[in-house]
C-alpha atoms as a PDB file:
ATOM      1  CA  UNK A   1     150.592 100.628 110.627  1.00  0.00           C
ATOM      2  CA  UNK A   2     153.160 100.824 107.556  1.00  0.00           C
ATOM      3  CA  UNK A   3     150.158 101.080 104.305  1.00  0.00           C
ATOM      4  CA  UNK A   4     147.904 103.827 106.755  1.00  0.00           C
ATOM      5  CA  UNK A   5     151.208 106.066 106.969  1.00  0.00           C
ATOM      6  CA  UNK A   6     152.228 105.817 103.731  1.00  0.00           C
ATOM      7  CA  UNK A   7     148.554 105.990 101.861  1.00  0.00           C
ATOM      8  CA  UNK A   8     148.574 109.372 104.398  1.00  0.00           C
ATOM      9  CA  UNK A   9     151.376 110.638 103.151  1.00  0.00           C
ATOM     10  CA  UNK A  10     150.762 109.531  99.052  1.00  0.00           C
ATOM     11  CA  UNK A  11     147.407 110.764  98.836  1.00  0.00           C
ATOM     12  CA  UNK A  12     145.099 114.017  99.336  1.00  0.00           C
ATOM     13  CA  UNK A  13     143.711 115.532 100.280  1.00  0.00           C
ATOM     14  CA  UNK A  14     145.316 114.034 103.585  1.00  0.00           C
ATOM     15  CA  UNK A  15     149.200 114.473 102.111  1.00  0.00           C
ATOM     16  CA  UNK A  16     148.883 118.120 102.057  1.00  0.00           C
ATOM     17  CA  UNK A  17     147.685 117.958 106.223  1.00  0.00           C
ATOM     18  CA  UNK A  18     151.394 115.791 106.530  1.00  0.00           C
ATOM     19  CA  UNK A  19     153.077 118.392 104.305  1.00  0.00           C
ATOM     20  CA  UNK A  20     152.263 121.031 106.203  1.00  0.00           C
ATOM     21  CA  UNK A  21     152.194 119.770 109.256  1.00  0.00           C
ATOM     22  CA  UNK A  22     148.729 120.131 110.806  1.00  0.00           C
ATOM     23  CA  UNK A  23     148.866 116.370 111.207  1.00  0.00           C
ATOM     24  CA  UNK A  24     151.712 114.416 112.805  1.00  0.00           C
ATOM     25  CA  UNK A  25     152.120 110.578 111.874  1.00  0.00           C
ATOM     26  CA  UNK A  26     153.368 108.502 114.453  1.00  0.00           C
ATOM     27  CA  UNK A  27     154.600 104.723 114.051  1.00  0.00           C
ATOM     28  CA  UNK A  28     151.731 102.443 115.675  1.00  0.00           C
ATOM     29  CA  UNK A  29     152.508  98.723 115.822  1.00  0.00           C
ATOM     30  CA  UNK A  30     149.297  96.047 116.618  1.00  0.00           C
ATOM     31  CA  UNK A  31     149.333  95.147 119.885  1.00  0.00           C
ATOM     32  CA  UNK A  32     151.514  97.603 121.264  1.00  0.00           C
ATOM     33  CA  UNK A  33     150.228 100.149 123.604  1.00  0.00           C
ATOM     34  CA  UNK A  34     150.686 103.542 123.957  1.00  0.00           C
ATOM     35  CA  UNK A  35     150.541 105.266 127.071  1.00  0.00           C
ATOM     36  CA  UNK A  36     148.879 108.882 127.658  1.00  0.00           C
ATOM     37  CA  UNK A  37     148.727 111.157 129.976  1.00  0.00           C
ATOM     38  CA  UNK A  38     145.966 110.782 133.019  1.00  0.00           C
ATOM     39  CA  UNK A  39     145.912 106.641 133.252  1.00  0.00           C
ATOM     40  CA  UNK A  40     145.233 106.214 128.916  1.00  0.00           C
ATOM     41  CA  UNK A  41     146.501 104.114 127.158  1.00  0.00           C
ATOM     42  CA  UNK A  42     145.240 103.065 123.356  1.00  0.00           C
ATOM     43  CA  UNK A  43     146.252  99.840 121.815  1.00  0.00           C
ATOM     44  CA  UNK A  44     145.993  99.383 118.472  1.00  0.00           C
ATOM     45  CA  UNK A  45     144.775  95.941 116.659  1.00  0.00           C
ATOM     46  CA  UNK A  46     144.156  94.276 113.510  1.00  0.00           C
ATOM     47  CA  UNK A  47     140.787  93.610 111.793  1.00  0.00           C
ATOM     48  CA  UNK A  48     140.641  91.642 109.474  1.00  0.00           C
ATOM     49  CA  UNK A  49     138.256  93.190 107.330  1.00  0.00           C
ATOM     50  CA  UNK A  50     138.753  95.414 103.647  1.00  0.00           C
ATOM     51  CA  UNK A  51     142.133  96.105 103.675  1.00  0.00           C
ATOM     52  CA  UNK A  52     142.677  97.092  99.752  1.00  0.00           C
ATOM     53  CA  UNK A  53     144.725 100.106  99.844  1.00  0.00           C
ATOM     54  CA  UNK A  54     145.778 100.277 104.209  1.00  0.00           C
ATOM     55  CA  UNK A  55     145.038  98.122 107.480  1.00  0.00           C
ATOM     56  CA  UNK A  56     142.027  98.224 108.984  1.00  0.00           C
ATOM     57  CA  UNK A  57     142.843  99.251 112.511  1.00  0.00           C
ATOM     58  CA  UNK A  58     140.860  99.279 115.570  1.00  0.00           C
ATOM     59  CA  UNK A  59     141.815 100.341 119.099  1.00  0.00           C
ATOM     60  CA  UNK A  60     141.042  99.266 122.760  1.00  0.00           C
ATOM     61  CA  UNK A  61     141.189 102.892 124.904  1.00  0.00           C
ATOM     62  CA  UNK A  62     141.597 102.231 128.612  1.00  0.00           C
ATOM     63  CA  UNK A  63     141.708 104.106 131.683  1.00  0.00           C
ATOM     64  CA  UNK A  64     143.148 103.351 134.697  1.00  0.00           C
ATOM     65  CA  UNK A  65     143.163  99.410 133.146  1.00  0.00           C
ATOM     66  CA  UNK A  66     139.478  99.084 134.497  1.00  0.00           C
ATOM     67  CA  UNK A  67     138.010 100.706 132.018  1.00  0.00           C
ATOM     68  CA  UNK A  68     138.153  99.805 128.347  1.00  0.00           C
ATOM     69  CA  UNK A  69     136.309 100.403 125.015  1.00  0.00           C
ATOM     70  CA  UNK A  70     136.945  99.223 122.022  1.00  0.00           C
ATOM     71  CA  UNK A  71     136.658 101.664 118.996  1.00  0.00           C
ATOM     72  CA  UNK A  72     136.118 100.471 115.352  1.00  0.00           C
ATOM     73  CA  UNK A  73     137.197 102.708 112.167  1.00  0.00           C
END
């Protein structure tokens, strides 16, 4: 998500957390999962919903691909 990572790394308070590096930004592309340890993967997807200044992301966690959520932010 190209606007999140660079409003992140533009604006604080949440710059300062990139700066120093308590926070580490990775590239996340919609649709594209990501695989975790233990059987997780998170996928990332669009909503279409307020995007003025980044996307508006939400994510499908599943485990063992039986399980799945879906988590809105």
């Amino acid at each position: 998500m190209p606007r999140m990572d660079t409003f992140l790394t533009r604006n604080g308070p949440w710059s300062q957390l990139v700066s120093l590096k308590n926070i580490e930004l990775m590239d996340l592309k919609s649709d594209s999962a990501i695989q975790l340890p233990s059987q997780i993967s998170v996928t990332p997807f669009l909503v279409p919903h307020r995007d003025e200044y980044t996307e508006t992301v939400g994510f499908e966690i599943s485990y063992n691909q039986f399980k799945t959520i879906s988590f809105l932010t």
